[in-house]
C-alpha atoms as a PDB file:
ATOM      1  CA  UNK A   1     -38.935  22.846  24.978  1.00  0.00           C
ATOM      2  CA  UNK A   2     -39.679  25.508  22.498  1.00  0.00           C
ATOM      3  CA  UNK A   3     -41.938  23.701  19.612  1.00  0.00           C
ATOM      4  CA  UNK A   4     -41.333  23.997  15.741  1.00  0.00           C
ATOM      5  CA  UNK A   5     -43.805  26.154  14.039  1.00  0.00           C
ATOM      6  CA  UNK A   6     -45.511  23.356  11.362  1.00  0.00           C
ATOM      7  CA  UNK A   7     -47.791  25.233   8.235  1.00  0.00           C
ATOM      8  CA  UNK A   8     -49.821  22.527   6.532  1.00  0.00           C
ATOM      9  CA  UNK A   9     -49.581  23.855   2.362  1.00  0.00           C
ATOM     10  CA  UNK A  10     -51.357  20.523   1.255  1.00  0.00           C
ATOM     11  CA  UNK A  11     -53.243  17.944   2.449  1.00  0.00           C
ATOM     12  CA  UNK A  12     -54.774  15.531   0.166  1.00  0.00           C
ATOM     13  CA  UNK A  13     -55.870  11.865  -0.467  1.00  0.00           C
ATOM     14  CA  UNK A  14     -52.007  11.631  -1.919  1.00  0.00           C
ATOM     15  CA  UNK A  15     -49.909  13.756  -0.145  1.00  0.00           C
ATOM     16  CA  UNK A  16     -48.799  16.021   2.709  1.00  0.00           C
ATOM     17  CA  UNK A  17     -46.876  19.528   2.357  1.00  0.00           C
ATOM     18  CA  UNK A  18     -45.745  21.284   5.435  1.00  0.00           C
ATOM     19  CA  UNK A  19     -43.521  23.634   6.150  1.00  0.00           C
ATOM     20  CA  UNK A  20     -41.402  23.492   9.057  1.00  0.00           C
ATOM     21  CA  UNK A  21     -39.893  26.366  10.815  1.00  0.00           C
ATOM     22  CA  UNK A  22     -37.376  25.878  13.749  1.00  0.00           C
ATOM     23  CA  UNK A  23     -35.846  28.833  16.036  1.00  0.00           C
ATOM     24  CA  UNK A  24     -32.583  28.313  17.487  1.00  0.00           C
ATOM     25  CA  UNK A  25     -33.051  25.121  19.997  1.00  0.00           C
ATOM     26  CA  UNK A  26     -36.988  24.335  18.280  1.00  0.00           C
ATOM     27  CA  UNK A  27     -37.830  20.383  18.172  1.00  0.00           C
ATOM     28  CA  UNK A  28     -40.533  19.313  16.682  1.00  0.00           C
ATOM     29  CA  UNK A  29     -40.912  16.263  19.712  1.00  0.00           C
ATOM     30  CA  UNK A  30     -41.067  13.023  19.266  1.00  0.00           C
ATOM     31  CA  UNK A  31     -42.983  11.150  16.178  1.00  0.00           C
ATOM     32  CA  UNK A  32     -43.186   8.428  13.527  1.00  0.00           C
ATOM     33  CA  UNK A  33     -43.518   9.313   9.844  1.00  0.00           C
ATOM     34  CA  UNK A  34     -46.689   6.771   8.723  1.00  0.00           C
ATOM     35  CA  UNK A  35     -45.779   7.612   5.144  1.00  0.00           C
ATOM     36  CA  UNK A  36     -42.312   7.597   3.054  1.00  0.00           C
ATOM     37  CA  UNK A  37     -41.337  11.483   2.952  1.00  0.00           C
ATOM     38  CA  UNK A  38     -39.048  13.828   1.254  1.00  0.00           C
ATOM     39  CA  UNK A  39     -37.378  16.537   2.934  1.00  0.00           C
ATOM     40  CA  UNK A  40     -36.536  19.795   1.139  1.00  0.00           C
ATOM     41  CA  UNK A  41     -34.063  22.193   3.219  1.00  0.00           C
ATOM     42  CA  UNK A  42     -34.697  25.691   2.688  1.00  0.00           C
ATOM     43  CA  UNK A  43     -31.792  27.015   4.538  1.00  0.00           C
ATOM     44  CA  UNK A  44     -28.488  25.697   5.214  1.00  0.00           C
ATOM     45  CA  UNK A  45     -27.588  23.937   8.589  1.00  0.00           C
ATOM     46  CA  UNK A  46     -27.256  21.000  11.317  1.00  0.00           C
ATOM     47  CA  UNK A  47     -30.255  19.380  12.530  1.00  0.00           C
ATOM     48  CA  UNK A  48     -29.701  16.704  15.679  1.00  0.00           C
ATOM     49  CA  UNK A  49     -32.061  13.911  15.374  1.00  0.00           C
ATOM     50  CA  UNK A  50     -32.631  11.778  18.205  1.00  0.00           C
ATOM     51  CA  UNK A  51     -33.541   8.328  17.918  1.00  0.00           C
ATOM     52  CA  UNK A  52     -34.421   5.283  20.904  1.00  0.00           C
ATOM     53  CA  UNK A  53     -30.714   4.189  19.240  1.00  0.00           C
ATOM     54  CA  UNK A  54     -28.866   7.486  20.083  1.00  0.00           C
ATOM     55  CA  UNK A  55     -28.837  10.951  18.660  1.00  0.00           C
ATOM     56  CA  UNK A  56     -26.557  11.897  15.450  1.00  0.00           C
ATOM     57  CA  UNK A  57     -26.234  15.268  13.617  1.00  0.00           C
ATOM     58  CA  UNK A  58     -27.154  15.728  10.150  1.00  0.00           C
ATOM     59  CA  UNK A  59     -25.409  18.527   7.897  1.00  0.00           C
ATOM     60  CA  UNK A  60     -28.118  20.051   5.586  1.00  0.00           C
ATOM     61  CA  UNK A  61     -27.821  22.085   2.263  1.00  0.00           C
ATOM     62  CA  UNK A  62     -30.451  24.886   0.370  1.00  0.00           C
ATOM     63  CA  UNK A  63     -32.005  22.927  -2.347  1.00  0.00           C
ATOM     64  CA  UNK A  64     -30.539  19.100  -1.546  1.00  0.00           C
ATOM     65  CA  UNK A  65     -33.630  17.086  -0.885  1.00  0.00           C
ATOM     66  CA  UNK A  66     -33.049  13.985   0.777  1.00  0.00           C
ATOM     67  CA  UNK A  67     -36.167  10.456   1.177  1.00  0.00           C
ATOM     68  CA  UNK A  68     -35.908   8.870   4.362  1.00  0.00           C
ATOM     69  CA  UNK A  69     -39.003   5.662   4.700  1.00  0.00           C
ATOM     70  CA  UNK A  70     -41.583   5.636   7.044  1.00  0.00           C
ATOM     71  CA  UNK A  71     -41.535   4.384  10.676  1.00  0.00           C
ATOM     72  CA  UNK A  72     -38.748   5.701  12.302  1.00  0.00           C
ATOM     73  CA  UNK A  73     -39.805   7.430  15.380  1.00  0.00           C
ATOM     74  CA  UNK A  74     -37.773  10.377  15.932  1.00  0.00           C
ATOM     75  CA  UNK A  75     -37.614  13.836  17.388  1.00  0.00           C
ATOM     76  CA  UNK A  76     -35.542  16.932  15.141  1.00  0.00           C
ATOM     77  CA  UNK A  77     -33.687  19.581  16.948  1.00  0.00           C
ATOM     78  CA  UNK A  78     -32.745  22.993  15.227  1.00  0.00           C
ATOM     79  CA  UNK A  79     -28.751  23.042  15.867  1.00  0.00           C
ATOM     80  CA  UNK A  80     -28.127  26.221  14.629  1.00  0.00           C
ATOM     81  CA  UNK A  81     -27.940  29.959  16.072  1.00  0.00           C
ATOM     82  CA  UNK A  82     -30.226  30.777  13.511  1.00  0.00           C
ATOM     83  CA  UNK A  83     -33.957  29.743  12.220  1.00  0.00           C
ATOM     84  CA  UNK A  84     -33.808  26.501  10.266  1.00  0.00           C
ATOM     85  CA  UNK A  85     -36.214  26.106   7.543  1.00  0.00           C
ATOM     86  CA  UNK A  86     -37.472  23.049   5.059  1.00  0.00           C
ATOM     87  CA  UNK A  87     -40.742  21.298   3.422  1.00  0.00           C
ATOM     88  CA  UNK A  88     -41.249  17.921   4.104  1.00  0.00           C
ATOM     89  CA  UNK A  89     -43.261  15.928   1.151  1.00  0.00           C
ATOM     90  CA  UNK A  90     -45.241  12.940   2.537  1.00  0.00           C
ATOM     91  CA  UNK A  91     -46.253  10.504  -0.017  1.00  0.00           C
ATOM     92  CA  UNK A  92     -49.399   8.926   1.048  1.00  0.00           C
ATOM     93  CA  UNK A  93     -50.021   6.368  -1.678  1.00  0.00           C
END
């Protein structure tokens, strides 16, 4: 498994900024958000996303953020023959 490259930006008593890089095939192995969190694509591409219910594929765009809740334990998987890029916001209160 080759391991998505995380860079912590900010890390407060409110939130969480990292940026996550992902070479062709990177995964960032398995784990479960304890906060609601925004995702902010920086590049334009699939991502699979494995779950304990199956695995589905999720089309992302530059620029469209998308909220997803905490809890879901998950591991992401750079489907793309290129480096996938995007900031994750976690909200911690």
């Amino acid at each position: 498994m080759t391991a998505a490259t995380a860079s912590v930006q900010i890390d407060n008593e409110r939130v969480s900024v990292t940026e996550w890089r992902f070479a062709p095939g990177a995964e960032t192995g398995w784990h479960r958000h304890r906060y609601d969190y925004v995702v902010v694509p920086q590049t334009t591409g699939k991502l699979v996303l494995k779950t304990k219910d199956g695995d589905s594929v999720s089309q992302l765009t530059l620029g469209k953020s998308y909220f997803r809740k905490a809890g879901v334990e998950h591991n992401v998987i750079n489907a793309n023959d290129d480096e996938f890029v995007f900031i994750e916001i976690e909200m911690k209160t």
